[in-house]
Protein backbone atom coordinates (compact mmCIF):
# COMPACT_ATOMS: atom_id res chain seq x y z
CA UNK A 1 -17.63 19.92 -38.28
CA UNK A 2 -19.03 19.82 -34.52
CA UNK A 3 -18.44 16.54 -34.37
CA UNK A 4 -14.97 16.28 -35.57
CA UNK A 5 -14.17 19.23 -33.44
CA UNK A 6 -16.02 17.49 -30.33
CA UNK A 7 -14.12 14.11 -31.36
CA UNK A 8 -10.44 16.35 -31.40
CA UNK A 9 -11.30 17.68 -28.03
CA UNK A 10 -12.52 14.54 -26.24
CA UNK A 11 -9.42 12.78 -27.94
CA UNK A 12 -6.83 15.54 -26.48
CA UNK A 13 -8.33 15.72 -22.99
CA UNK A 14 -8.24 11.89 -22.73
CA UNK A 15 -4.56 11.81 -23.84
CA UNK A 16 -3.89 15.11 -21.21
CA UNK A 17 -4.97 12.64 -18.52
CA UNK A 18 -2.81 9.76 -19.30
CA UNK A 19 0.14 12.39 -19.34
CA UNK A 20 -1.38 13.29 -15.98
CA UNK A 21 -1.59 10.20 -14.77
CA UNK A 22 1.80 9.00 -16.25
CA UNK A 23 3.23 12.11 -14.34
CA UNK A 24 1.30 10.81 -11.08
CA UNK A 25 2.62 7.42 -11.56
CA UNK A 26 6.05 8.55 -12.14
CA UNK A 27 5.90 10.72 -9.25
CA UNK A 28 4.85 7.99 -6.88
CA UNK A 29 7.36 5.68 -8.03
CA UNK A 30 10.37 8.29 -7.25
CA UNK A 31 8.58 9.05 -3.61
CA UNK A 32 7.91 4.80 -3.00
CA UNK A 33 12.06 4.43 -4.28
CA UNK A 34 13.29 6.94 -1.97
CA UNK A 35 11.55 5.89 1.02
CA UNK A 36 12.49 2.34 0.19
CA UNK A 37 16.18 3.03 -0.04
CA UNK A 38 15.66 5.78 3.27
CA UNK A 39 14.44 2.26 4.88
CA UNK A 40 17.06 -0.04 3.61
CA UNK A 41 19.52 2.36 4.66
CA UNK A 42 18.85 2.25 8.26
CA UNK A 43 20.57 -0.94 9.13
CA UNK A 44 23.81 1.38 7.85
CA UNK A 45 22.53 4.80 9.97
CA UNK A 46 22.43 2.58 12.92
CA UNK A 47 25.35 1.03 12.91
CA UNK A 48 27.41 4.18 11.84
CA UNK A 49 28.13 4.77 15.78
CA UNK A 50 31.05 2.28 15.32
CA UNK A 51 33.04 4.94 13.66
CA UNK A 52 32.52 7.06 15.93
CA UNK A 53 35.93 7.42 18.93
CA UNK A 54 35.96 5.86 22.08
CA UNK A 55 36.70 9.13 23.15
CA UNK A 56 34.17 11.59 25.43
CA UNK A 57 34.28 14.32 23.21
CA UNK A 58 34.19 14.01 19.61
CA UNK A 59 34.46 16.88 16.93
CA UNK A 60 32.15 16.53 14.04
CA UNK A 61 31.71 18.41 10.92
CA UNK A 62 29.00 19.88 12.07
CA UNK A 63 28.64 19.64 15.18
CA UNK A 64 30.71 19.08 18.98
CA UNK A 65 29.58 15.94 20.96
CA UNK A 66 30.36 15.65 24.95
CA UNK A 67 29.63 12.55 26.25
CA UNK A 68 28.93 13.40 30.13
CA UNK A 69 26.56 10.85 31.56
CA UNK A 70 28.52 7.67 29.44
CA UNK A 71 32.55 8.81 29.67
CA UNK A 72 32.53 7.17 25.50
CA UNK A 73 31.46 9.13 22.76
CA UNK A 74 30.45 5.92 21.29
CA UNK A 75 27.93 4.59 23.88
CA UNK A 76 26.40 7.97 23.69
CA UNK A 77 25.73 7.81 20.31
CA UNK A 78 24.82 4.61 20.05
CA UNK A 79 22.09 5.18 22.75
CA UNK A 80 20.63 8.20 20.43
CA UNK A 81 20.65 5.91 17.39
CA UNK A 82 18.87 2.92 18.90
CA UNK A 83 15.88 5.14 19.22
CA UNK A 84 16.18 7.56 16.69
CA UNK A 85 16.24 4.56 13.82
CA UNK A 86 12.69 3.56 15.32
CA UNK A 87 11.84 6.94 15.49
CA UNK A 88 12.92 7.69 12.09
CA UNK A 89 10.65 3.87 10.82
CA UNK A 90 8.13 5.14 12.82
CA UNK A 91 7.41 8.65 10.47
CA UNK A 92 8.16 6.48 7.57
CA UNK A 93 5.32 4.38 8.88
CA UNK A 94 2.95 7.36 9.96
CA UNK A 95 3.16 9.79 6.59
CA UNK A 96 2.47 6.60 4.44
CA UNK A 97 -0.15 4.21 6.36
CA UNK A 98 -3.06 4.95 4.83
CA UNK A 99 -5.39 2.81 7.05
CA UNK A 100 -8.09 4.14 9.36
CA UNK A 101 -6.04 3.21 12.45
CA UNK A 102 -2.75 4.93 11.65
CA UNK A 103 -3.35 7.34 14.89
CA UNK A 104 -2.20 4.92 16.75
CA UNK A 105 1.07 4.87 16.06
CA UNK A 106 1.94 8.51 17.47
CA UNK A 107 1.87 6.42 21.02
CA UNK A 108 4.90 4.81 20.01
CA UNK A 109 6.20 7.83 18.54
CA UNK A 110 5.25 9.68 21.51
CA UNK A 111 7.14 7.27 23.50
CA UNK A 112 10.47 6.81 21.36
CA UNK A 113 10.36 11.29 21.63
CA UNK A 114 10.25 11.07 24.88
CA UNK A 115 13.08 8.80 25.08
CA UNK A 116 15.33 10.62 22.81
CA UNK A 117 15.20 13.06 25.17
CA UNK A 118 16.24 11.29 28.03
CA UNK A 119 19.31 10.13 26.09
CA UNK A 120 20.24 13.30 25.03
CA UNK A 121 19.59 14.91 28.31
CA UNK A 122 21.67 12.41 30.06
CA UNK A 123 21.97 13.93 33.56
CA UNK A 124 18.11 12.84 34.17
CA UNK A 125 18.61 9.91 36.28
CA UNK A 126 15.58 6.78 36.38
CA UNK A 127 14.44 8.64 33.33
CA UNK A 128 12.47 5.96 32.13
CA UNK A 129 10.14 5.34 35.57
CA UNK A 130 7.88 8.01 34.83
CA UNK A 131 7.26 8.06 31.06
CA UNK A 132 3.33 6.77 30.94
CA UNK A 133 2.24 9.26 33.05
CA UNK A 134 3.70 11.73 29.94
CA UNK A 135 2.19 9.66 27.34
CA UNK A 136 -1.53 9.62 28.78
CA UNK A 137 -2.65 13.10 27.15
CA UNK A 138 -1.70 11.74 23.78
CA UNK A 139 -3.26 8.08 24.30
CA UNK A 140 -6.49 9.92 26.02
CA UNK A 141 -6.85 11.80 22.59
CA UNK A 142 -6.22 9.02 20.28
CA UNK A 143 -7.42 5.91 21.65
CA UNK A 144 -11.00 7.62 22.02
CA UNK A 145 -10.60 8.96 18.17
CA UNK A 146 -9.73 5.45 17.05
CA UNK A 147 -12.32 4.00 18.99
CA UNK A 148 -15.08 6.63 17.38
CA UNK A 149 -13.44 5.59 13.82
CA UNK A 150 -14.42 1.68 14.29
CA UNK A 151 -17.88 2.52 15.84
CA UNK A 152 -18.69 4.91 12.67
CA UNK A 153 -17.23 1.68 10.46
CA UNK A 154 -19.05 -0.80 12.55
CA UNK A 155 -22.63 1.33 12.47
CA UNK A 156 -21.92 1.54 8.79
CA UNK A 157 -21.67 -2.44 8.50
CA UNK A 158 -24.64 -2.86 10.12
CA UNK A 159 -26.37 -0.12 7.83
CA UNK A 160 -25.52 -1.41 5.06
CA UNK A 161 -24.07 -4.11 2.55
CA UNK A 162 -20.58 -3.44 2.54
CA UNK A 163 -17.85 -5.44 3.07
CA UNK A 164 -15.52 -4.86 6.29
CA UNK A 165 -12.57 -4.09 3.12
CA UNK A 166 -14.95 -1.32 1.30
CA UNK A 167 -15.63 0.32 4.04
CA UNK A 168 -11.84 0.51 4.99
CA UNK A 169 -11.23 1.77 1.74
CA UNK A 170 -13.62 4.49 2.62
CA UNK A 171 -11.67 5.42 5.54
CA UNK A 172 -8.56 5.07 3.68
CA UNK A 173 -7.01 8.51 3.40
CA UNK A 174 -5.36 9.00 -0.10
CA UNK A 175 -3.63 12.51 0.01
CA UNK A 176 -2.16 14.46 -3.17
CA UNK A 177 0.84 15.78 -2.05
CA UNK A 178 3.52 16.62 0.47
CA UNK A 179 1.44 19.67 1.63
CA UNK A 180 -2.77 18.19 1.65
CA UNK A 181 -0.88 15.08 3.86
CA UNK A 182 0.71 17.34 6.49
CA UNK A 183 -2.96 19.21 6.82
CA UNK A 184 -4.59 15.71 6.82
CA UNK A 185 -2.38 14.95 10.27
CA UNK A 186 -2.23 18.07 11.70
């Protein structure tokens, strides 16, 4: 009777973790469709400025647009959306790289931010001169972390018999859900 009763259980918590993993499988297909259609749509989101009026001030649904610094409602917008599509790849890229080096890529999201706002802020004249000097706090922090990462991965090769791809696997971060990643990166 143990046994049978032993056998049922085993049986019913194997089959509760295919239905688990089923349910994690379907889940990650939904999440890996969405961002691939959120990525294929971007060609459309950038181009969308064309139906926007030649006009300096446009009237949205939501919102009121003046166009100060480029007299066209047009230009202005299509100033904002040739770097917030980047921007916009950019997260995509960041919240789903799962290799050890994916720090690096706040420096070009550091840099697209900070142009953003110079667009949008468009009384700022020779915005652009100045915008290392704004980006060295955030390269001093994560070109030394990225740095630390390879010399931990690099002491571990020479330690022991890994390959260069197992150890990146080690390093490969592999969060469960929307919440755990947004802890992992901040």
């Amino acid at each position: 009777m143990d046994k049978l009763l032993h056998k049922l259980t085993r049986d019913s918590l194997e089959s509760q973790l295919t239905v688990n993993q089923k349910k994690q499988q379907y889940k990650a297909i939904v999440i890996g469709s969405l961002i691939g259609v959120l990525i294929a749509l971007t060609p459309f989101l950038f181009y969308s400025y064309i139906y926007i009026p030649e006009e300096s001030h446009w009237d949205a649904f939501l919102f009121t647009y003046h166009s100060g610094f480029y007299n066209n409602a047009r230009t202005g917008m299509w100033s904002i959306l040739g770097k917030f599509v980047p921007l916009f790849l950019l997260f995509i890229w960041f919240f789903t790289c799962r290799h050890w080096w994916f720090h690096a890529i706040l420096v070009p999201i550091s840099m697209f931010t900070y142009q953003i706002i110079g667009v949008i802020n468009d009384d700022i004249i020779f915005f652009d001169n100045f915008d290392l000097i704004y980006m060295v706090p955030i390269m001093a922090v994560i070109i030394p972390s990225i740095y630390l990462i390879r010399a931990k991965m690099f002491d571990k090769i020479n330690n022991a018999d890994k390959s260069m791809k197992e150890i990146e696997e080690e390093f490969m971060i592999k969060p469960k859900g929307l919440m755990n990643t947004l802890k992992q990166y901040f």
